[in-house]
C-alpha atoms as a PDB file:
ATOM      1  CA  UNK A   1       0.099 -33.574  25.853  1.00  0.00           C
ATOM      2  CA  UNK A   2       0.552 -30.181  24.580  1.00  0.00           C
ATOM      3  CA  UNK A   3      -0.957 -29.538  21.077  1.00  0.00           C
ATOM      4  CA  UNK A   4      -1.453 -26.372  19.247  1.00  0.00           C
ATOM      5  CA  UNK A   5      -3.452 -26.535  15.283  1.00  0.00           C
ATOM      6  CA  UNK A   6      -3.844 -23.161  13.740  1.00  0.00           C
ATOM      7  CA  UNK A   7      -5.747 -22.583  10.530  1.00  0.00           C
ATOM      8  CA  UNK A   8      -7.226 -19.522   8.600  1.00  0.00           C
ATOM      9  CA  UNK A   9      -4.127 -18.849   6.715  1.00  0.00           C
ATOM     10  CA  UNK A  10      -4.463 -18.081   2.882  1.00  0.00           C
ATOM     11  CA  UNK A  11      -3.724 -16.035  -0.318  1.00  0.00           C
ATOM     12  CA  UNK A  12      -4.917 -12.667  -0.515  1.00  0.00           C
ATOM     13  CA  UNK A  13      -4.153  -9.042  -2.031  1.00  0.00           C
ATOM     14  CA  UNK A  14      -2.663  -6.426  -0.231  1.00  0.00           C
ATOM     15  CA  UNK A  15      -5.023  -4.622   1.840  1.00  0.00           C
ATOM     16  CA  UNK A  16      -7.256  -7.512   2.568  1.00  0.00           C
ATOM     17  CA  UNK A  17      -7.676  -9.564   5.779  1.00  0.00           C
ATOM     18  CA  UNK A  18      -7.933 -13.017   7.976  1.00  0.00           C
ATOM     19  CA  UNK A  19      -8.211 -13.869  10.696  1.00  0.00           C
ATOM     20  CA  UNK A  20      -5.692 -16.880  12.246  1.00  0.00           C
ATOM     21  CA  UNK A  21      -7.106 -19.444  14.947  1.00  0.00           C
ATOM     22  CA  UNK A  22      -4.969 -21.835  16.911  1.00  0.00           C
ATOM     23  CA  UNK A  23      -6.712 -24.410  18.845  1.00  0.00           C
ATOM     24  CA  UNK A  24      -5.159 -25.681  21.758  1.00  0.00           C
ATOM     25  CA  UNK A  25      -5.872 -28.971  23.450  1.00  0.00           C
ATOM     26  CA  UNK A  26      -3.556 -30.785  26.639  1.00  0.00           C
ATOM     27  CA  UNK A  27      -3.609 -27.570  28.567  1.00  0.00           C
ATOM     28  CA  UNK A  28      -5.817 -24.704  29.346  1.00  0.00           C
ATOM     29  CA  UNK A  29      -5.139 -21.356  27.881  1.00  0.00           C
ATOM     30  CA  UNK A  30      -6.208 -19.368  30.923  1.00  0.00           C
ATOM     31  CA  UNK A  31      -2.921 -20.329  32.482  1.00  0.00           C
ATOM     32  CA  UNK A  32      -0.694 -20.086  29.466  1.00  0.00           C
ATOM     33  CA  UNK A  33       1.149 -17.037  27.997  1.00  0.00           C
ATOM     34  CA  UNK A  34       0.526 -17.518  23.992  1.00  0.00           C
ATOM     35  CA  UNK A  35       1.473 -16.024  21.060  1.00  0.00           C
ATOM     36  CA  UNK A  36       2.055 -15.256  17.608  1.00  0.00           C
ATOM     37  CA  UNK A  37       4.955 -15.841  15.204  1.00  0.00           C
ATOM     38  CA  UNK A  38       6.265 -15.672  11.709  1.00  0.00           C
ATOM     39  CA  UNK A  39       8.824 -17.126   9.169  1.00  0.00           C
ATOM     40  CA  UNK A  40       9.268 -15.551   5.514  1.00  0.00           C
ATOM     41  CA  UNK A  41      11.891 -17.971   3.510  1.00  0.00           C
ATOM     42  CA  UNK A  42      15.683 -17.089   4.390  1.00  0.00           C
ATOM     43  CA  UNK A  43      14.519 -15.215   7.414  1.00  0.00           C
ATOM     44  CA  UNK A  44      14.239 -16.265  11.169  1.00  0.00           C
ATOM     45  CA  UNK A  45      11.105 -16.589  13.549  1.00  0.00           C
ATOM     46  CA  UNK A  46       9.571 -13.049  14.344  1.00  0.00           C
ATOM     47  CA  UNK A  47       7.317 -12.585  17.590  1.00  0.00           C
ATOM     48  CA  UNK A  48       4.347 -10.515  15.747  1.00  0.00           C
ATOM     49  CA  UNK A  49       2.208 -10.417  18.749  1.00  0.00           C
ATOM     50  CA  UNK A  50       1.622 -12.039  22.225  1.00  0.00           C
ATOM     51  CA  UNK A  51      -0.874 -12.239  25.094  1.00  0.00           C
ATOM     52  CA  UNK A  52       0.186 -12.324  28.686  1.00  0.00           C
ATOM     53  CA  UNK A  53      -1.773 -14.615  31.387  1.00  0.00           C
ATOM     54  CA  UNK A  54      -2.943 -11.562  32.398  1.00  0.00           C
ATOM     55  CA  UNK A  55      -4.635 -10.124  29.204  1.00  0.00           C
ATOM     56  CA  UNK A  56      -1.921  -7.443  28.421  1.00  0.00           C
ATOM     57  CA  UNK A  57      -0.974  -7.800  25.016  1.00  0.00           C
ATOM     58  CA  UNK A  58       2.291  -6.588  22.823  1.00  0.00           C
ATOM     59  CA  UNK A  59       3.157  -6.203  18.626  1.00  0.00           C
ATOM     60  CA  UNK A  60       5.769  -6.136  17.225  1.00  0.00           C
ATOM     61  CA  UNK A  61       6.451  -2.314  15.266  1.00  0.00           C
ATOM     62  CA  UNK A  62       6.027  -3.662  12.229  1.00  0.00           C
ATOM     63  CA  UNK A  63       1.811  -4.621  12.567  1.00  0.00           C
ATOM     64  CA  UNK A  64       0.790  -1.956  15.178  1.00  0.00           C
ATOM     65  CA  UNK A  65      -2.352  -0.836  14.589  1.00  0.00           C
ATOM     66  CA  UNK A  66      -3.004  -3.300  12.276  1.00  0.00           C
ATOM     67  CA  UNK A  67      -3.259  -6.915  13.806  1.00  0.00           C
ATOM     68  CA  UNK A  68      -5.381  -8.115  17.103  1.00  0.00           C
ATOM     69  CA  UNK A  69      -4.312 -10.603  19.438  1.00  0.00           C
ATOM     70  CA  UNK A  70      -6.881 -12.316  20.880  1.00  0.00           C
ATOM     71  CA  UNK A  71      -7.878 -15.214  23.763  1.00  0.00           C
ATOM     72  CA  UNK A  72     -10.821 -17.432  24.631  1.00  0.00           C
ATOM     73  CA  UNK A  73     -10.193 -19.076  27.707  1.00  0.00           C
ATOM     74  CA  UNK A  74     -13.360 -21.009  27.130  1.00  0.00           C
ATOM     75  CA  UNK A  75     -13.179 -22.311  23.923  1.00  0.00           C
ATOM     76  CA  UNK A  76      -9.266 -22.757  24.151  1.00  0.00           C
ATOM     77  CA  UNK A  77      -8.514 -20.692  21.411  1.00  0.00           C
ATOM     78  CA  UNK A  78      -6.061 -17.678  19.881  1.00  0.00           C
ATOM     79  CA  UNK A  79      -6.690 -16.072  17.105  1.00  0.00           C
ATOM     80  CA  UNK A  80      -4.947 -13.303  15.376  1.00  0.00           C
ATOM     81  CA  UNK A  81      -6.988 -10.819  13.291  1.00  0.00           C
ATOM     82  CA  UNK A  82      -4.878  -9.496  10.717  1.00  0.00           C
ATOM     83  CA  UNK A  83      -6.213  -6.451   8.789  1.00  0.00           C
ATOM     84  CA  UNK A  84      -4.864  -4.141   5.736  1.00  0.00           C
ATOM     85  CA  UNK A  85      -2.306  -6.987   5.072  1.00  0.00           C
ATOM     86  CA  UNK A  86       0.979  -6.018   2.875  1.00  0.00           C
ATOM     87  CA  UNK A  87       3.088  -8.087   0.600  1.00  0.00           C
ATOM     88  CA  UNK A  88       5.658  -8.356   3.843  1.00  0.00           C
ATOM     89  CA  UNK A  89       3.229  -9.961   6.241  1.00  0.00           C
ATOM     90  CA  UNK A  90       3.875 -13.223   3.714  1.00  0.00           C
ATOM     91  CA  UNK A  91       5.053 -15.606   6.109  1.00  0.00           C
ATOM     92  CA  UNK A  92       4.341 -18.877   7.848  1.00  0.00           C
ATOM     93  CA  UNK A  93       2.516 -18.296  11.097  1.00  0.00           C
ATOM     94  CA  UNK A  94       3.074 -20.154  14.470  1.00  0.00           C
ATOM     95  CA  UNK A  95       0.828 -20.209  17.732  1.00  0.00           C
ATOM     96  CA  UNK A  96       3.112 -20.522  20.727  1.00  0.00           C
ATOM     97  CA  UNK A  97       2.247 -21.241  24.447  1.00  0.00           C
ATOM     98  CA  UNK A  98       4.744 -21.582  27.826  1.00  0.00           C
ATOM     99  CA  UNK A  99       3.194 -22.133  31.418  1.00  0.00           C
ATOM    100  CA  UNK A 100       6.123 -19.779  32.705  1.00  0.00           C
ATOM    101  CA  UNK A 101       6.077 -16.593  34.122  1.00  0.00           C
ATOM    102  CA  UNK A 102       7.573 -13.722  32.352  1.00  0.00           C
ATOM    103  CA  UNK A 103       7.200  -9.966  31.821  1.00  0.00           C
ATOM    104  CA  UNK A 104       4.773  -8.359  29.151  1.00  0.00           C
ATOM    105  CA  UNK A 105       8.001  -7.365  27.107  1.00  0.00           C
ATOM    106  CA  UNK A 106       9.621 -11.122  26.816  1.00  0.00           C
ATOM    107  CA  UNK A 107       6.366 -11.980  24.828  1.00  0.00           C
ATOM    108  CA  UNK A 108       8.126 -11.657  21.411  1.00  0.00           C
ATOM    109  CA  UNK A 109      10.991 -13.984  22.166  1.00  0.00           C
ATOM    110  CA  UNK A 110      10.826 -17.141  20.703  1.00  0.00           C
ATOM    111  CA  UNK A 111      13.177 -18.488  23.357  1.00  0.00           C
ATOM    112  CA  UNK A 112      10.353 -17.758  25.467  1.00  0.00           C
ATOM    113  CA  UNK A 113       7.914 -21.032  24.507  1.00  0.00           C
ATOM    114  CA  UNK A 114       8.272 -24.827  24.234  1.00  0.00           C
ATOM    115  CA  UNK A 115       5.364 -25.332  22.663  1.00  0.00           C
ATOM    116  CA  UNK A 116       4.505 -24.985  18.834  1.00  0.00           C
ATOM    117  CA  UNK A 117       2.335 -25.355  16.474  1.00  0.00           C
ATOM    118  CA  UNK A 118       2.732 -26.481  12.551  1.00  0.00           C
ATOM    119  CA  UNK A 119       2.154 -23.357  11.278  1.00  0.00           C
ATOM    120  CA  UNK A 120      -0.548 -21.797   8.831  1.00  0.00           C
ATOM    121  CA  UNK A 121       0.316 -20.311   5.210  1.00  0.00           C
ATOM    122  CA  UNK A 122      -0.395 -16.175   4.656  1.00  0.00           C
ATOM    123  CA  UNK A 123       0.750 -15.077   1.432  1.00  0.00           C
ATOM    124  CA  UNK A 124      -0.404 -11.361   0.323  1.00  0.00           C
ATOM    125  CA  UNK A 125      -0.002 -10.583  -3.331  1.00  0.00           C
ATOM    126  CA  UNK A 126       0.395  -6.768  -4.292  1.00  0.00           C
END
């Protein structure tokens, strides 16, 4: 059975950072595309980045340069570092994973992935 915890989410002032960790357990991660998603009250589920099988990664515009996918095949885990944080990267944050194959640039989708997580807190105060 597929099961997906993240943690690391928190309260912090703009400009800070954390750094998001989703355990996964029922499946191993090597063969899984994965990724990360938000939802901000009144608005729907955002891909903000994802990891193919292959390493590749993508972002969404909006944290470019700013957050880092990231996968450990051994230890089962993706985390998402999230640095100079802004008052609009307040959200709920999901880990996703799918077995299926699919192009780097259907990583975002959340049509994309069965599997989900219960989501971790970020709020960023300015």
């Amino acid at each position: 059975q597929v099961q997906l915890v993240e943690s690391g989410g928190d309260s912090v002032q703009a400009g800070g950072s954390l750094r998001l960790s989703c355990a996964a357990s029922g499946f191993t991660t090597d063969r899984y595309y994965m990724a990360w998603f938000r939802q901000a009250p009144g608005k729907e589920r955002e891909g903000v980045a994802g990891i193919h099988r292959d390493g590749s990664t993508m972002y969404a515009d909006s944290v470019k340069g700013r957050f880092t996918i990231s996968k450990d095949n051994a230890k089962n885990t993706l985390d998402l570092q999230m640095n100079s944080l802004k008052p609009e990267d307040t959200a709920m944050y999901y880990c996703a994973a799918d077995p299926r194959w699919r192009s780097r640039i259907f990583l975002l989708q959340t049509d994309q992935y069965n599997d989900w997580g219960q989501g971790t807190q970020v709020t960023v105060s300015s």
